[in-house]
Protein backbone atom coordinates (compact mmCIF):
# COMPACT_ATOMS: atom_id res chain seq x y z
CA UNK A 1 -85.94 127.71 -179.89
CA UNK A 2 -87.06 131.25 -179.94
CA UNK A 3 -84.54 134.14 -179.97
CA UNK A 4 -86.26 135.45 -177.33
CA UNK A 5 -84.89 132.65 -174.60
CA UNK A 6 -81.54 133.01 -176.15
CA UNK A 7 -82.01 137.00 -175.59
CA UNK A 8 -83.65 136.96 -172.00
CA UNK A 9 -80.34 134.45 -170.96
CA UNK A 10 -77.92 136.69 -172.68
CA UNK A 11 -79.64 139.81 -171.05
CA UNK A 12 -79.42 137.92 -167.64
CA UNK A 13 -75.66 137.55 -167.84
CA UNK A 14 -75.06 140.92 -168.96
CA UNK A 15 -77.29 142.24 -166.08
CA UNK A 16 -74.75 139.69 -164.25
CA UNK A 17 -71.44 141.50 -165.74
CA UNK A 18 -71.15 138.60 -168.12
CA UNK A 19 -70.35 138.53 -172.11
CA UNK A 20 -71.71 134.84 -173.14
CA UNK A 21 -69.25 133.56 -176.17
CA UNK A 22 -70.80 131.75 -179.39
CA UNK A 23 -69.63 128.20 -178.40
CA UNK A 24 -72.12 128.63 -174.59
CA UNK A 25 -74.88 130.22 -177.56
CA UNK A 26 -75.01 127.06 -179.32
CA UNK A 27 -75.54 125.17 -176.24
CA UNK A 28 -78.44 127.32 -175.08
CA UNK A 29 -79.97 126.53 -178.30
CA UNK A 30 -79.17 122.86 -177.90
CA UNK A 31 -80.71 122.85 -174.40
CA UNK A 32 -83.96 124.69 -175.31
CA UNK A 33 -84.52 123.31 -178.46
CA UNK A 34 -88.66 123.49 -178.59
CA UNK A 35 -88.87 125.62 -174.94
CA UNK A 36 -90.69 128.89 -174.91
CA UNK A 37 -90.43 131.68 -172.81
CA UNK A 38 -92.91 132.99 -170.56
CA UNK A 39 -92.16 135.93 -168.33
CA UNK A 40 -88.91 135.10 -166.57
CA UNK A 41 -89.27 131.34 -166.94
CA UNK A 42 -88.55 128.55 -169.52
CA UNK A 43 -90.94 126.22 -170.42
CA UNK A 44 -89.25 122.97 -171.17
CA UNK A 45 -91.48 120.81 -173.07
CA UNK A 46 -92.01 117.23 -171.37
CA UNK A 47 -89.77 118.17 -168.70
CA UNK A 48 -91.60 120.81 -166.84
CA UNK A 49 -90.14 124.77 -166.31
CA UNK A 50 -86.79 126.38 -165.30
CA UNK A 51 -86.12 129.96 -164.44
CA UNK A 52 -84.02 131.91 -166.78
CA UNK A 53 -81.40 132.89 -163.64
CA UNK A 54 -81.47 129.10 -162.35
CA UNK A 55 -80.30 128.16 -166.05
CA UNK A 56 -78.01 130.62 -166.49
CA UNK A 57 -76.49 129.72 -162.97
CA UNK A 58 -76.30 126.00 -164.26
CA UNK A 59 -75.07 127.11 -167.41
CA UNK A 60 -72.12 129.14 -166.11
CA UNK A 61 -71.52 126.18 -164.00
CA UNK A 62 -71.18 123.56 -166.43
CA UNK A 63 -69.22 126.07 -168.79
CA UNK A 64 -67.44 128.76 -167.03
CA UNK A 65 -64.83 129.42 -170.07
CA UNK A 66 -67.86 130.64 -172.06
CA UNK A 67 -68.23 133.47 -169.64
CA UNK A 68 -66.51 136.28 -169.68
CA UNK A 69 -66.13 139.38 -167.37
CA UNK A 70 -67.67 142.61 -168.89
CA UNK A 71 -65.21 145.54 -168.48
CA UNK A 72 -67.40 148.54 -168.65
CA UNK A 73 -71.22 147.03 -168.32
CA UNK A 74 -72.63 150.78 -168.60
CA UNK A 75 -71.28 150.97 -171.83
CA UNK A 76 -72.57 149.30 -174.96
CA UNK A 77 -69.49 147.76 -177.20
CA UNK A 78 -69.52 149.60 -179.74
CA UNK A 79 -68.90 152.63 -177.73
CA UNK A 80 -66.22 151.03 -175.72
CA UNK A 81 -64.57 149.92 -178.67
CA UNK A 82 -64.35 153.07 -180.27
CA UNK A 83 -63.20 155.03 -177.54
CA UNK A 84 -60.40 152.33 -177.13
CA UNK A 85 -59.41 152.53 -180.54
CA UNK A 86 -58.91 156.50 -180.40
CA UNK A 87 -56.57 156.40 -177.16
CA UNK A 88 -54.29 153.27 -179.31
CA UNK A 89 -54.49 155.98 -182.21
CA UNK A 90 -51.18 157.85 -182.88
CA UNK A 91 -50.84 161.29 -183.63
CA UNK A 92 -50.47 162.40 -186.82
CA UNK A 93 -47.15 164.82 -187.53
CA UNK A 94 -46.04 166.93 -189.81
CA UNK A 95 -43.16 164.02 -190.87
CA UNK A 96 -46.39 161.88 -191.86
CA UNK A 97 -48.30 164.30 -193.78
CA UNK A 98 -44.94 165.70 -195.54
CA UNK A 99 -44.47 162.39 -197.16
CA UNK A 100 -47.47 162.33 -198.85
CA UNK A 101 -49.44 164.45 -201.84
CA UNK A 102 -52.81 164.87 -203.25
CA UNK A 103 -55.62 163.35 -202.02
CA UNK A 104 -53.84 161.28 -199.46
CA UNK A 105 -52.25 164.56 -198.01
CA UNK A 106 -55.32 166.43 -197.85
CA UNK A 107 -57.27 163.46 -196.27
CA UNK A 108 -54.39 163.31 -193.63
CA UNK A 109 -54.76 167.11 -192.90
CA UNK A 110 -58.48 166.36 -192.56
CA UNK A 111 -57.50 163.46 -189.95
CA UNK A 112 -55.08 165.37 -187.98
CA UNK A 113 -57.34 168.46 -187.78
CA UNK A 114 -59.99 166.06 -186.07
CA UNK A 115 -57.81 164.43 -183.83
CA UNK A 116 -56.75 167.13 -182.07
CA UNK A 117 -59.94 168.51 -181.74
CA UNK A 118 -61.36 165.20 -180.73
CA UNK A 119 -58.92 164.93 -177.72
């Protein structure tokens, strides 16, 4: 199977507000195994063609624990994650950087300095 059938199903969810998990991955590649992709439909060898939405309908159907809702779709991850990870972030005090010297200190200066600006 081609990454591109695995990509155009993926894609599909997504456009769907769905994040497919690795376990529904492997079956797409176990179900396509020797299909090829052309335009918006799946050519299954000896068994005729399937549209990428029907499959991903019958695919959600069959597994619906390897779907899972996107939060933010507009965002891509990695700039959802990061954004998350500053809001969990606590600030850094005085206390914190007082207990430290040297390098560590100055890097913790460095860190608070940013945060605040950051915010």
């Amino acid at each position: 199977m081609s990454n591109q059938i695995e990509d155009a199903v993926i894609s599909a969810a997504r456009a769907k507000g769905f994040k497919i998990n690795s376990a529904v991955c492997q079956t797409i590649a176990i179900d396509l195994a020797g299909s090829s992709l052309e335009g918006d439909t799946i050519l299954i060898p000896s068994k005729g063609s399937l549209k990428v939405a029907d499959y991903l309908r019958d695919l959600h159907d069959r597994a619906p624990s390897g779907f899972s809702r996107l939060q933010q779709p507009d965002k891509p991850d990695d700039e959802r994650t990061v954004s998350q990870m500053r809001r969990r972030r606590p600030p850094i005090t005085a206390d914190d950087i007082a207990k430290y010297t040297g390098v560590t200190r100055s890097h913790l200066v460095e860190l608070a300095a940013s945060r605040s600006t950051n915010r």
